[in-house]
PDB file of N, CA and C in Angstrom:
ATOM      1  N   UNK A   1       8.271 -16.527  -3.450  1.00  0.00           N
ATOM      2  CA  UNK A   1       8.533 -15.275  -4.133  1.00  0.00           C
ATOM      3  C   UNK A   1       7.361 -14.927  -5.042  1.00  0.00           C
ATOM      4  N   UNK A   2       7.190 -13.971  -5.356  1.00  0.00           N
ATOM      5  CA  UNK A   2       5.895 -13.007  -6.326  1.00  0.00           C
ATOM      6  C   UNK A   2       6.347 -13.175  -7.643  1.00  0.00           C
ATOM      7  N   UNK A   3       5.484 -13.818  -8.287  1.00  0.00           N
ATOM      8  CA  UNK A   3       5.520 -13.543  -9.292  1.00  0.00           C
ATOM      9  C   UNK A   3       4.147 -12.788 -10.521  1.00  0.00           C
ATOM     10  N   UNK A   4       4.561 -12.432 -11.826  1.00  0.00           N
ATOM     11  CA  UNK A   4       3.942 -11.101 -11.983  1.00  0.00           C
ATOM     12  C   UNK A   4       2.754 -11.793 -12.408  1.00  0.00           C
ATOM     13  N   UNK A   5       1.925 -11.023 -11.697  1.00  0.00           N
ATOM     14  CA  UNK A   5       0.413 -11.658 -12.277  1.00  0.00           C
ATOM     15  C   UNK A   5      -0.297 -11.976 -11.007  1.00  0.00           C
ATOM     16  N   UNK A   6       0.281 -12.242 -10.187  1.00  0.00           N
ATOM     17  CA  UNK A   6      -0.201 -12.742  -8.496  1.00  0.00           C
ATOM     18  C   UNK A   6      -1.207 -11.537  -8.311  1.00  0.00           C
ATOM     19  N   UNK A   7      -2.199 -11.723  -7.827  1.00  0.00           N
ATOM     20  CA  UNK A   7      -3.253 -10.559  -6.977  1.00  0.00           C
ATOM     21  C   UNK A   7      -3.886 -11.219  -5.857  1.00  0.00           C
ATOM     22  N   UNK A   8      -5.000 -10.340  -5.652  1.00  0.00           N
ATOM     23  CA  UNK A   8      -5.658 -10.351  -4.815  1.00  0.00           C
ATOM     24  C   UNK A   8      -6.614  -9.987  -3.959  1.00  0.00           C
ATOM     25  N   UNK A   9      -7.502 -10.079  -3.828  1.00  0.00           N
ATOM     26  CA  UNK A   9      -8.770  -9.295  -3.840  1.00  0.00           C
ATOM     27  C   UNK A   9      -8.675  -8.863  -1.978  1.00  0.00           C
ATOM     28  N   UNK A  10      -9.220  -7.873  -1.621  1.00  0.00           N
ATOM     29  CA  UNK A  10      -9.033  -7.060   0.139  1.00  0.00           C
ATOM     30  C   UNK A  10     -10.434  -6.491   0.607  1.00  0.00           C
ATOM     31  N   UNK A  11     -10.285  -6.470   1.893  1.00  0.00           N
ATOM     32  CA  UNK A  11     -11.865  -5.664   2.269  1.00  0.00           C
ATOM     33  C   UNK A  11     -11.632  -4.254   1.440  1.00  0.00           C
ATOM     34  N   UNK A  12     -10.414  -3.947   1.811  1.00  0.00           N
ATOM     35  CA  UNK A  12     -10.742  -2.142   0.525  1.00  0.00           C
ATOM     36  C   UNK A  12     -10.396  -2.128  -0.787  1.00  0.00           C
ATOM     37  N   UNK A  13     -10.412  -3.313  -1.588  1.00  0.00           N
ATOM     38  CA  UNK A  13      -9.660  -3.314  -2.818  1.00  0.00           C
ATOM     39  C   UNK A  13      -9.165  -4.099  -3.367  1.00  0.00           C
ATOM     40  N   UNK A  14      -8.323  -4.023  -4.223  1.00  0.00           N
ATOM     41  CA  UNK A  14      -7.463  -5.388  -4.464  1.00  0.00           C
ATOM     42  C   UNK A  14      -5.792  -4.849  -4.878  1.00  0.00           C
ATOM     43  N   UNK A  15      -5.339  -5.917  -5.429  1.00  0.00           N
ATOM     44  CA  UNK A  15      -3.895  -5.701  -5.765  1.00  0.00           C
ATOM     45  C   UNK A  15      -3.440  -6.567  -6.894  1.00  0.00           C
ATOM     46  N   UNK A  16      -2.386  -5.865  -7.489  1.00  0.00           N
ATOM     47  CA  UNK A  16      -1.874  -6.939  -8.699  1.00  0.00           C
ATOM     48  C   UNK A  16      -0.199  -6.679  -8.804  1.00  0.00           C
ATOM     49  N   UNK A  17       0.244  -7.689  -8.739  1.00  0.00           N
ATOM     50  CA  UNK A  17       1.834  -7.688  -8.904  1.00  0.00           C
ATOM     51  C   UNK A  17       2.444  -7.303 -10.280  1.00  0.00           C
ATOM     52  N   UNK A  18       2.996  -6.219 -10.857  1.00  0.00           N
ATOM     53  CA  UNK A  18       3.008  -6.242 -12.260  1.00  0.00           C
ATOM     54  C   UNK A  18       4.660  -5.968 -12.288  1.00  0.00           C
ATOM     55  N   UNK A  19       5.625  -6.294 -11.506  1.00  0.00           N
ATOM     56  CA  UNK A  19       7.147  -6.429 -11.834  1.00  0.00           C
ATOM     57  C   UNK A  19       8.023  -6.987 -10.752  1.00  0.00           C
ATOM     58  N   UNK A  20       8.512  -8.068 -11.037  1.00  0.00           N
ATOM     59  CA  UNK A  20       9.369  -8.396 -10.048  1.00  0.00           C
ATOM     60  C   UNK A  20      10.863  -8.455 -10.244  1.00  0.00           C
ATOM     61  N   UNK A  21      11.627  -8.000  -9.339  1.00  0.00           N
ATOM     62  CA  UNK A  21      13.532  -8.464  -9.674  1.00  0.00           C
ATOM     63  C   UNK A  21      13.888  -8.851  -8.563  1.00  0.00           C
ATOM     64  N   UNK A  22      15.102  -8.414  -8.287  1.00  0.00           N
ATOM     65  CA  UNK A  22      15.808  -9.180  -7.000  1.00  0.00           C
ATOM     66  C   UNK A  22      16.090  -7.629  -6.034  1.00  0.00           C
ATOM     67  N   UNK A  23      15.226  -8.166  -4.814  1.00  0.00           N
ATOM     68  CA  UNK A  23      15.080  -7.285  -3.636  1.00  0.00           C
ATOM     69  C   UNK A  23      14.043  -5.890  -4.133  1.00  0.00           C
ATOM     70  N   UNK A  24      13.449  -6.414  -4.994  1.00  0.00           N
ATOM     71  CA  UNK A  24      12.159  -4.976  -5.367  1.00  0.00           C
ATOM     72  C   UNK A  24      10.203  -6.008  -5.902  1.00  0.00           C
ATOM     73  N   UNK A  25       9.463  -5.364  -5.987  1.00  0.00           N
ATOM     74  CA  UNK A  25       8.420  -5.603  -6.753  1.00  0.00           C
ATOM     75  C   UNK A  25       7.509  -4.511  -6.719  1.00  0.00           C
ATOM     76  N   UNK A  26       6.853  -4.954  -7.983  1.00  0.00           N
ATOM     77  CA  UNK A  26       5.651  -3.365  -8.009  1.00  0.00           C
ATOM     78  C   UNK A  26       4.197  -3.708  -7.877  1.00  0.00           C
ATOM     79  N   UNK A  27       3.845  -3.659  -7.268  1.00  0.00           N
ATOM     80  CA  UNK A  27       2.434  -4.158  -7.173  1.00  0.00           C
ATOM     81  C   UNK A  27       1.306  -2.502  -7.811  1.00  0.00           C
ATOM     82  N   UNK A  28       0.160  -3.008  -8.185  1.00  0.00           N
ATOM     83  CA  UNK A  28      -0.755  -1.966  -8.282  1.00  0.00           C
ATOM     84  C   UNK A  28      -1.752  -2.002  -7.720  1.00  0.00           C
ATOM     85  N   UNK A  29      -2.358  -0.754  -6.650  1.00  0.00           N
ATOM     86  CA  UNK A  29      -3.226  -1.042  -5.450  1.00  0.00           C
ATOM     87  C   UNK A  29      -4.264  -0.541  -5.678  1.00  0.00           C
ATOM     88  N   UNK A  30      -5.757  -0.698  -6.014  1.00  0.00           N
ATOM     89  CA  UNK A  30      -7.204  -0.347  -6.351  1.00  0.00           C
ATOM     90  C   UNK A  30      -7.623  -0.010  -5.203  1.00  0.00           C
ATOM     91  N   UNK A  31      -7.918   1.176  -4.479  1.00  0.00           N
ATOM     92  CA  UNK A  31      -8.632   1.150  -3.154  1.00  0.00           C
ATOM     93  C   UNK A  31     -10.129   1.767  -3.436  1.00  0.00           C
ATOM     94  N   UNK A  32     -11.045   0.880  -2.893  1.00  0.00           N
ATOM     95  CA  UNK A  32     -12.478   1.292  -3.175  1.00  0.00           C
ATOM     96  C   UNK A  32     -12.884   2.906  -2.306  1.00  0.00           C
ATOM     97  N   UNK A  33     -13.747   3.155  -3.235  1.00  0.00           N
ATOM     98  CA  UNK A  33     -14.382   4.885  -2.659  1.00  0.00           C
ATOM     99  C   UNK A  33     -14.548   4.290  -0.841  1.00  0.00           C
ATOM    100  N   UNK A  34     -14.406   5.099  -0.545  1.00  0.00           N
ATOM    101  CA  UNK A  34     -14.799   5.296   1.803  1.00  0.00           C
ATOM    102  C   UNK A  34     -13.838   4.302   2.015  1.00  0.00           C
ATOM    103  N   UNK A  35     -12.627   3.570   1.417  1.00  0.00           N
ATOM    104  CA  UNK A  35     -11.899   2.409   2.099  1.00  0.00           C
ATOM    105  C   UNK A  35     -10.817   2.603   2.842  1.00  0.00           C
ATOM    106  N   UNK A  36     -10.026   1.742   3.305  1.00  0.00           N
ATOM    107  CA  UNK A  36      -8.739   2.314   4.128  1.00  0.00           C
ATOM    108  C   UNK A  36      -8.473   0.905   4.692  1.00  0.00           C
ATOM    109  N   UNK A  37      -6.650   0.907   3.833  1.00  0.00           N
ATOM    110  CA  UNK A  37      -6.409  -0.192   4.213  1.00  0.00           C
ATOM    111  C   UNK A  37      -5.429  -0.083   6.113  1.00  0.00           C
ATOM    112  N   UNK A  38      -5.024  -1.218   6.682  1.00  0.00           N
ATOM    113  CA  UNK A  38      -5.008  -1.419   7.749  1.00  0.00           C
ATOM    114  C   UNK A  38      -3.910   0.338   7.873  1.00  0.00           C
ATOM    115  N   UNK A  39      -3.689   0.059   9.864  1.00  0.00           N
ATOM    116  CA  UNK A  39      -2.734   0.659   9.857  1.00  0.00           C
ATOM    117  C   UNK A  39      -1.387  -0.059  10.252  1.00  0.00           C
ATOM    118  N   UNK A  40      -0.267  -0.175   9.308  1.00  0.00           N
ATOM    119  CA  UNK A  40       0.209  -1.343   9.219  1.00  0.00           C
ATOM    120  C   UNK A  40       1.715  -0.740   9.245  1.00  0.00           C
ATOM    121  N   UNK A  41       2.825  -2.062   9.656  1.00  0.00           N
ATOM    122  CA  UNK A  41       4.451  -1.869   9.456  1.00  0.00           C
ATOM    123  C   UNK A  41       4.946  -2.961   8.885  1.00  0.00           C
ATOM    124  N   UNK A  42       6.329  -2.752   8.484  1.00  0.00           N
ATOM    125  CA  UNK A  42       6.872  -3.785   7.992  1.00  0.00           C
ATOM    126  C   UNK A  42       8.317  -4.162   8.371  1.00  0.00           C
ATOM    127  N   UNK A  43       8.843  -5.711   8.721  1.00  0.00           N
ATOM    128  CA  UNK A  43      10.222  -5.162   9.405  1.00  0.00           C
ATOM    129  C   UNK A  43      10.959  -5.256   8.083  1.00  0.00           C
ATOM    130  N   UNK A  44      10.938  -5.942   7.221  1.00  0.00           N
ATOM    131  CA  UNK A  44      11.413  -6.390   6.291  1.00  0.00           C
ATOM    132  C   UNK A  44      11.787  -5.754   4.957  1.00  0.00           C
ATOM    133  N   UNK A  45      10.671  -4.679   4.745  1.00  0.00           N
ATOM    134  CA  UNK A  45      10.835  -4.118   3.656  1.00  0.00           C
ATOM    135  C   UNK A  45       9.967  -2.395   3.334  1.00  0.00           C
ATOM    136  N   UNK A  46      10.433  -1.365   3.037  1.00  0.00           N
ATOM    137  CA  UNK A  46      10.745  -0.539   3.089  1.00  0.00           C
ATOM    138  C   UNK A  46       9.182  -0.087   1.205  1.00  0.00           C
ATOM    139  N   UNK A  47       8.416   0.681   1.158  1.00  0.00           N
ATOM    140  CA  UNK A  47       7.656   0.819  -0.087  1.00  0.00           C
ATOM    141  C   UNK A  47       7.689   2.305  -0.235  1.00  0.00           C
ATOM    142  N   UNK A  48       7.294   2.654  -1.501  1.00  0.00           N
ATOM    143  CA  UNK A  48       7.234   3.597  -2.058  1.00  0.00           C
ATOM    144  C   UNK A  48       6.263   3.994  -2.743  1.00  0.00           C
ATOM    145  N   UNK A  49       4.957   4.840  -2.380  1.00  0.00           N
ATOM    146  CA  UNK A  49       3.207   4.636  -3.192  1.00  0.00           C
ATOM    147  C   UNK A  49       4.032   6.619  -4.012  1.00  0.00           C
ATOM    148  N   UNK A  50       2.847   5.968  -5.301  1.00  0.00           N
ATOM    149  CA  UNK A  50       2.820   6.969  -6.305  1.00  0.00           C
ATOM    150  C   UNK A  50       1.011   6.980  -6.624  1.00  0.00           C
ATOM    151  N   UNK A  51       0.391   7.916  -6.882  1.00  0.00           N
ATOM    152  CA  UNK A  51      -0.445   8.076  -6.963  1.00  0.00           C
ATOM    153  C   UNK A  51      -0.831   8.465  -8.496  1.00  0.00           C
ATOM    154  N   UNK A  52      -1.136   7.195  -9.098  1.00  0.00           N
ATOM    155  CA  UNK A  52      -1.926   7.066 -10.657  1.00  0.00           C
ATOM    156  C   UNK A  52      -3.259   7.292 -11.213  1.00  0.00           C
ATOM    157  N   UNK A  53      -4.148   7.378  -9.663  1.00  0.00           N
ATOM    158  CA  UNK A  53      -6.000   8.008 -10.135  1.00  0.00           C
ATOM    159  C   UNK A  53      -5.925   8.113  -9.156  1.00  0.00           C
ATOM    160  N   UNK A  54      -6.973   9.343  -9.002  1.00  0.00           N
ATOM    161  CA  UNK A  54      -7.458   9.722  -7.550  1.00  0.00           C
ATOM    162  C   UNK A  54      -6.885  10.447  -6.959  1.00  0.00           C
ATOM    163  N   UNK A  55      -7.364  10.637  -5.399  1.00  0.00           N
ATOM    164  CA  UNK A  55      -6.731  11.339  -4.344  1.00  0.00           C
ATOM    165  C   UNK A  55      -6.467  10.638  -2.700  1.00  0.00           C
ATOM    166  N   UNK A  56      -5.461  10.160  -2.529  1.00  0.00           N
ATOM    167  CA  UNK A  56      -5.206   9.754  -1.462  1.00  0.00           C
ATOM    168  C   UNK A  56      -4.615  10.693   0.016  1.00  0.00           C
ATOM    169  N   UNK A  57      -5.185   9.967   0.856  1.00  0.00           N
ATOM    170  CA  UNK A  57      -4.670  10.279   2.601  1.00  0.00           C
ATOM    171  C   UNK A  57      -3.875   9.057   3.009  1.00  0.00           C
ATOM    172  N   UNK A  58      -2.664   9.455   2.983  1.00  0.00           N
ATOM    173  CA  UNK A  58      -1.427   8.406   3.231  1.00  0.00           C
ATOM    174  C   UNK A  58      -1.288   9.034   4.959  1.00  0.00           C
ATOM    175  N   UNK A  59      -1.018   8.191   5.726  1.00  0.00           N
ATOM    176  CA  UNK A  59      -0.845   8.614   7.163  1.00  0.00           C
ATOM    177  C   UNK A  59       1.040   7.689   7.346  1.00  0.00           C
ATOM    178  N   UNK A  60       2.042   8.603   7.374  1.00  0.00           N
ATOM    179  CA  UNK A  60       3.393   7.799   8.037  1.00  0.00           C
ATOM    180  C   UNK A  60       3.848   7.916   9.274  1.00  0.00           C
ATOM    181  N   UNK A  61       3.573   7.335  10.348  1.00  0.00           N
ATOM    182  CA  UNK A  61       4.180   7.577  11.512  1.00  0.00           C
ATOM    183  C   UNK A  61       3.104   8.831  12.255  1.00  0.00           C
ATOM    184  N   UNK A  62       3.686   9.777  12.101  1.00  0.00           N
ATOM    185  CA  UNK A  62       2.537  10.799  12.589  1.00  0.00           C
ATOM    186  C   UNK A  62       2.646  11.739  12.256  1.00  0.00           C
ATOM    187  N   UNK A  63       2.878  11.703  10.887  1.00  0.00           N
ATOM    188  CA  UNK A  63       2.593  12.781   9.478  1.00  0.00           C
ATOM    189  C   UNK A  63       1.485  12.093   8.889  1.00  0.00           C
ATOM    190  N   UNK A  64       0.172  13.252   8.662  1.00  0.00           N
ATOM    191  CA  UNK A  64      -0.809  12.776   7.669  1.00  0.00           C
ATOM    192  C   UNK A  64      -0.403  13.537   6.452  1.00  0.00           C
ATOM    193  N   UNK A  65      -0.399  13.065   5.135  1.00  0.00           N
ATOM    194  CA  UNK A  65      -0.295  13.575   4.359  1.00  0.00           C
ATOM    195  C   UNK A  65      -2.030  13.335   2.778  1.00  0.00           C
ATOM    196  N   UNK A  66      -1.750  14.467   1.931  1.00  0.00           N
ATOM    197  CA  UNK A  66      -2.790  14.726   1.112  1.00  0.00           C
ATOM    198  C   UNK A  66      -2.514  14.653  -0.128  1.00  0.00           C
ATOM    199  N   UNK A  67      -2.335  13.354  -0.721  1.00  0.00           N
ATOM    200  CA  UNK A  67      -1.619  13.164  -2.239  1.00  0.00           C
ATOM    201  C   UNK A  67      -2.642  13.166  -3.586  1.00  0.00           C
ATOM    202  N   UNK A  68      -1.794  13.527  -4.670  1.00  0.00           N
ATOM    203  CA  UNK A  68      -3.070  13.764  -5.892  1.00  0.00           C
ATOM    204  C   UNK A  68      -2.263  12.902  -6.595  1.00  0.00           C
ATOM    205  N   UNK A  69      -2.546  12.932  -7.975  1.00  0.00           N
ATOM    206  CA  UNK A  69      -2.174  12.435  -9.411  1.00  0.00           C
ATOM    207  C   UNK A  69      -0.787  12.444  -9.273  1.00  0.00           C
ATOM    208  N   UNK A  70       0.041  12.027  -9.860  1.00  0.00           N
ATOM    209  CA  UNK A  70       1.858  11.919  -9.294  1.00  0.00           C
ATOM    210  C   UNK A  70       2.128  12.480  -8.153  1.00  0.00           C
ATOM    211  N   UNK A  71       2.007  13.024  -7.333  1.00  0.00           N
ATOM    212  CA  UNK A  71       2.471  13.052  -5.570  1.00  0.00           C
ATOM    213  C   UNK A  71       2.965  11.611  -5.659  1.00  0.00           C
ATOM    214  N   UNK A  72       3.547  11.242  -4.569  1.00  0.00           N
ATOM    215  CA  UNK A  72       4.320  10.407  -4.068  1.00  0.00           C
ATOM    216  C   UNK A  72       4.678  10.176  -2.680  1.00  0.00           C
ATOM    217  N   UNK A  73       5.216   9.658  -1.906  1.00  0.00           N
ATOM    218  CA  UNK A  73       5.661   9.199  -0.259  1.00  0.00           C
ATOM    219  C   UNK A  73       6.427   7.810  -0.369  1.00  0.00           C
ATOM    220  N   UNK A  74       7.884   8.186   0.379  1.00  0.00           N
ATOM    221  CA  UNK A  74       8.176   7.640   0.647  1.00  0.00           C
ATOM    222  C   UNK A  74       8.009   6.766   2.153  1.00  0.00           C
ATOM    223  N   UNK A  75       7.470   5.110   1.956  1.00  0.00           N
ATOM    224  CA  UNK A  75       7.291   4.231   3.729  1.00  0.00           C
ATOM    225  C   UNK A  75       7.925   3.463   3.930  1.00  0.00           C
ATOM    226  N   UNK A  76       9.466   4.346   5.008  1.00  0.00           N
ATOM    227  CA  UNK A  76      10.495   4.023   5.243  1.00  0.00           C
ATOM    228  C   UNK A  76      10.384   2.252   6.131  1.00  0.00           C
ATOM    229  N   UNK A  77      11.373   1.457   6.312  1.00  0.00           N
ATOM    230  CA  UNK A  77      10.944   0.179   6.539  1.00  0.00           C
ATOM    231  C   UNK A  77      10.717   0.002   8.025  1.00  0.00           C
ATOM    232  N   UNK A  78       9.811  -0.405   8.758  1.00  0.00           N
ATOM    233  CA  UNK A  78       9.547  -0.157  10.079  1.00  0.00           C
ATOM    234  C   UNK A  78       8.354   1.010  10.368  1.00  0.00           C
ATOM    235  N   UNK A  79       8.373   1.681   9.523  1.00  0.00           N
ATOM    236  CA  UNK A  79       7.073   3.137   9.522  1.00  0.00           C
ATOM    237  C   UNK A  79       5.756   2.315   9.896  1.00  0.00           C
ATOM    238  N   UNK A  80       4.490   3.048  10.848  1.00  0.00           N
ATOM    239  CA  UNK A  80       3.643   2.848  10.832  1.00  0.00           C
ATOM    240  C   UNK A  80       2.799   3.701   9.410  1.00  0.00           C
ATOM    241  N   UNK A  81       1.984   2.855   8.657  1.00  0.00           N
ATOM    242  CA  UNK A  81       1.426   3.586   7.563  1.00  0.00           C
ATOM    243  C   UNK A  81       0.148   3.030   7.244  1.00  0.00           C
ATOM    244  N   UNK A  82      -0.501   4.019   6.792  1.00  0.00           N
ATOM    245  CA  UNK A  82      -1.573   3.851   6.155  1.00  0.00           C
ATOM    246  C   UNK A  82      -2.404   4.163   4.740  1.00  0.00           C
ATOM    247  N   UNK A  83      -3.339   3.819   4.024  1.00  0.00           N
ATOM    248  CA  UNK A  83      -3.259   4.419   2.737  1.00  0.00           C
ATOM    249  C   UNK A  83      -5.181   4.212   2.704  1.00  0.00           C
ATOM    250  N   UNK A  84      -5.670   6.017   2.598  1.00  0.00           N
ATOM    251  CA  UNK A  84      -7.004   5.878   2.531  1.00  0.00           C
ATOM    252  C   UNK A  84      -7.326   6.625   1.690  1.00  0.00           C
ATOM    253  N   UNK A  85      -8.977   6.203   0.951  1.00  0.00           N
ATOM    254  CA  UNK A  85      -9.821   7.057  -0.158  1.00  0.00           C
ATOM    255  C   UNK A  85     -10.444   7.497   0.613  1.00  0.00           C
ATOM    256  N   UNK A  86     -11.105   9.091   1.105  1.00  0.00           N
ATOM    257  CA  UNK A  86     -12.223   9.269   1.143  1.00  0.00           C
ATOM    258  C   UNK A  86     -13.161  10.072  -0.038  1.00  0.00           C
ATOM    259  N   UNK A  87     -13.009   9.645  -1.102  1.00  0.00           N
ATOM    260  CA  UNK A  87     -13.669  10.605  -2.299  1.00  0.00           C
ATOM    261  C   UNK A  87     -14.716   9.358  -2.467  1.00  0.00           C
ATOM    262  N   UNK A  88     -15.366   9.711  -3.668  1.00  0.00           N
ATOM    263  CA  UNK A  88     -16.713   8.647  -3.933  1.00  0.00           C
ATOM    264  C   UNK A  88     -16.013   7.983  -5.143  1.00  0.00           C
ATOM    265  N   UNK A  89     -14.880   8.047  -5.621  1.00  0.00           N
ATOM    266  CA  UNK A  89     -14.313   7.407  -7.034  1.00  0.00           C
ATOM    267  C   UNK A  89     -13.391   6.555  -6.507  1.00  0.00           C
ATOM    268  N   UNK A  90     -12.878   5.619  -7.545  1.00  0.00           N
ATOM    269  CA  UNK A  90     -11.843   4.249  -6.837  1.00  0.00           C
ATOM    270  C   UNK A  90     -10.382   5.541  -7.002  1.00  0.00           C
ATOM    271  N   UNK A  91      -9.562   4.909  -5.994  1.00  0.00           N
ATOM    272  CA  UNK A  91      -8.074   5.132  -5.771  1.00  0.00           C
ATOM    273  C   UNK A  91      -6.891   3.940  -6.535  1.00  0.00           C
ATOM    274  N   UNK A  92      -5.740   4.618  -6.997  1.00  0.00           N
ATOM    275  CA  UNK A  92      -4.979   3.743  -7.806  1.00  0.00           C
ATOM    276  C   UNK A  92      -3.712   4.299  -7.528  1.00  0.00           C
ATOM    277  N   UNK A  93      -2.789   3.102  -7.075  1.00  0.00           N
ATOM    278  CA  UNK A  93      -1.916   3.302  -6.288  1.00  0.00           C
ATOM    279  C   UNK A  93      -0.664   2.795  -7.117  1.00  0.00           C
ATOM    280  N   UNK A  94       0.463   3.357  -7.293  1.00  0.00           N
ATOM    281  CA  UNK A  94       1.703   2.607  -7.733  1.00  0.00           C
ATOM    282  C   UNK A  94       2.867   2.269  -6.309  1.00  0.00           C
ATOM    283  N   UNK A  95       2.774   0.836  -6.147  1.00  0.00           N
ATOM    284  CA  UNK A  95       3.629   0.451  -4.969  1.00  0.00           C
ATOM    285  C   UNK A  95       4.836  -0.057  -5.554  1.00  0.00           C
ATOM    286  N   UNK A  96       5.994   0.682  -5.320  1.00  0.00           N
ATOM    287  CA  UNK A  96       7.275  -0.231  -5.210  1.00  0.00           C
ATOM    288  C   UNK A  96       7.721  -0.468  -3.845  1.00  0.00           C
ATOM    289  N   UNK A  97       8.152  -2.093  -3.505  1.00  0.00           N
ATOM    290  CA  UNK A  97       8.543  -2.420  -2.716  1.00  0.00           C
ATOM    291  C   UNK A  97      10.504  -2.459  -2.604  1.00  0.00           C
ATOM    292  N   UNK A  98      10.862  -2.571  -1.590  1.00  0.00           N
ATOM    293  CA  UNK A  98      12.013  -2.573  -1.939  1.00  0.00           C
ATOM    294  C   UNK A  98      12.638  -3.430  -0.769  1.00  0.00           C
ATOM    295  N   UNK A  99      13.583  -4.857  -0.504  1.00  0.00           N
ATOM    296  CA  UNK A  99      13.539  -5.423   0.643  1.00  0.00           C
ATOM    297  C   UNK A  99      14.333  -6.811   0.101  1.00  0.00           C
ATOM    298  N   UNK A 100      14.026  -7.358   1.607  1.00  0.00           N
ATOM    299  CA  UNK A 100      14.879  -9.200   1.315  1.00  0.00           C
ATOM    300  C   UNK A 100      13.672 -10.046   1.652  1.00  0.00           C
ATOM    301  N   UNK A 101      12.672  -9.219   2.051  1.00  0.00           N
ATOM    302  CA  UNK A 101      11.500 -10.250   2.204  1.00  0.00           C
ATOM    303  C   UNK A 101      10.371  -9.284   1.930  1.00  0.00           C
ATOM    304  N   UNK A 102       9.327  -9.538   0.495  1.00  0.00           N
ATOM    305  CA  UNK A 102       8.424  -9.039   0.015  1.00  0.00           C
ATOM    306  C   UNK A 102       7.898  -9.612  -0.621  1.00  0.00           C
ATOM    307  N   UNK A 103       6.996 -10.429   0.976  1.00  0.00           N
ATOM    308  CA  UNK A 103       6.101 -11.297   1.098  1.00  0.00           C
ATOM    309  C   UNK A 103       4.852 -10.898   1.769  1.00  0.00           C
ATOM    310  N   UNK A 104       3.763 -11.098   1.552  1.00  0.00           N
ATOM    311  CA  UNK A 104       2.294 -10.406   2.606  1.00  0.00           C
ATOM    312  C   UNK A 104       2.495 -10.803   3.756  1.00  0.00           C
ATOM    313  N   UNK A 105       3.422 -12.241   4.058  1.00  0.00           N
ATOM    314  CA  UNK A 105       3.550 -12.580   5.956  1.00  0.00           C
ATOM    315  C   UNK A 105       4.481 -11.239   6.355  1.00  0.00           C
ATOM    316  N   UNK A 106       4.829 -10.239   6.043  1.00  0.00           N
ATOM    317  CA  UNK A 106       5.626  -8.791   6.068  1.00  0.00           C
ATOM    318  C   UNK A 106       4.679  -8.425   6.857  1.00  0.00           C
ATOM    319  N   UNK A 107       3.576  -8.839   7.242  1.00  0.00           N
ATOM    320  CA  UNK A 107       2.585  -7.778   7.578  1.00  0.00           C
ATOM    321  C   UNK A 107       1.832  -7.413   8.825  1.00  0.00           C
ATOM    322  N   UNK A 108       2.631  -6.253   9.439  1.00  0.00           N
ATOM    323  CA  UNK A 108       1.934  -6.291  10.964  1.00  0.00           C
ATOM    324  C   UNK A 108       0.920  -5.318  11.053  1.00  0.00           C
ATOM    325  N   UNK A 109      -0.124  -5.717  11.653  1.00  0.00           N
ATOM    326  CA  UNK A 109      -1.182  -4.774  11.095  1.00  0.00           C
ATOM    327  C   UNK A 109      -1.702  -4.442  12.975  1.00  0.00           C
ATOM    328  N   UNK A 110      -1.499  -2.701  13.023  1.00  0.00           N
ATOM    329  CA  UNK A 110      -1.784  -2.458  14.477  1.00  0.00           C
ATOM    330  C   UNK A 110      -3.137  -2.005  14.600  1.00  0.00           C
ATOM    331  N   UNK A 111      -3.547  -1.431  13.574  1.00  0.00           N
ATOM    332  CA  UNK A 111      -5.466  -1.001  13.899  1.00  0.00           C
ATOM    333  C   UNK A 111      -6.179  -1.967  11.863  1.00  0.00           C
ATOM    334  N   UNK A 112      -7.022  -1.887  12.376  1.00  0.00           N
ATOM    335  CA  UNK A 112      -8.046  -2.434  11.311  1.00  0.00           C
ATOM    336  C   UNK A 112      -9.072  -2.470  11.414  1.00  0.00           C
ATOM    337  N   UNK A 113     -10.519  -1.887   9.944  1.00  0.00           N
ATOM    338  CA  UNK A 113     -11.404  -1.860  10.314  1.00  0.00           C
ATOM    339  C   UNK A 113     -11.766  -2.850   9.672  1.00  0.00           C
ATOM    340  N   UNK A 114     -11.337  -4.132   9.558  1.00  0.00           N
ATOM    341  CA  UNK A 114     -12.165  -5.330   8.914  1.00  0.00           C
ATOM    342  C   UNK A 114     -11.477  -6.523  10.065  1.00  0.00           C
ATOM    343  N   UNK A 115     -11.318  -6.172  11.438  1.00  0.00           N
ATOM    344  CA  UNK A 115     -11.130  -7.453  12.297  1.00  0.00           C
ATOM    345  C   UNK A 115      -9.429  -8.431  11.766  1.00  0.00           C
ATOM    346  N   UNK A 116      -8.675  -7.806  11.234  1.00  0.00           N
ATOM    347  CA  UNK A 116      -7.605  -8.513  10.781  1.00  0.00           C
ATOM    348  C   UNK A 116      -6.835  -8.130  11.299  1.00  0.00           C
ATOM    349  N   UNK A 117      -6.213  -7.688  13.010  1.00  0.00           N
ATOM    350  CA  UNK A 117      -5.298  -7.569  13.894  1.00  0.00           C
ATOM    351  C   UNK A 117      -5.244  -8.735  14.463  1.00  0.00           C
TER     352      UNK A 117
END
């Protein structure tokens, strides 16, 4: 299980766990300027990104969407999703997870540009 303080450094960024309870956690997601993390699903658990700096391109299923400063998306559990910067400034992400398993082995990753399929 996660506990708060856990991170972790990524080819686009990093992450930091800053709340955990029972069947939720919040992680906070740094995505570097040109990055983009995988395009990825989950069977297990179901997230929710809020957008705290920056401007993100969230892709769900096969809706692209164009989020700013509080925008929001809900990534229903099973959704193919994705979460990209293309501006030249870092991206800052508020993730709540919500689930019975919200763990990184959650993680099926169908395209990637850093070889991690």
């Amino acid at each position: 299980m996660a506990k708060v303080g856990d991170n972790d450094t990524r080819p686009w960024g990093s992450w930091q766990t800053v709340a955990v309870g029972a069947g939720w956690q919040v992680k906070i997601l740094q995505v570097n300027p040109h990055a983009r993390l995988s395009l990825q699903s989950h069977k297990h658990r179901a997230e929710h990104w809020v957008v705290t700096r920056g401007s993100a391109t969230v892709v769900v299923d096969d809706k692209t969407l164009q989020l700013e400063v509080s925008e929001s998306v809900n990534i229903p559990q099973g959704a193919k999703h994705r979460l990209e910067n293309h501006s030249a400034t870092p991206l800052e992400i508020t993730e709540v997870q919500f689930g019975d398993v919200l763990e990184e082995s959650d993680i099926i990753r169908h395209e990637d540009d850093y070889g991690r399929t």
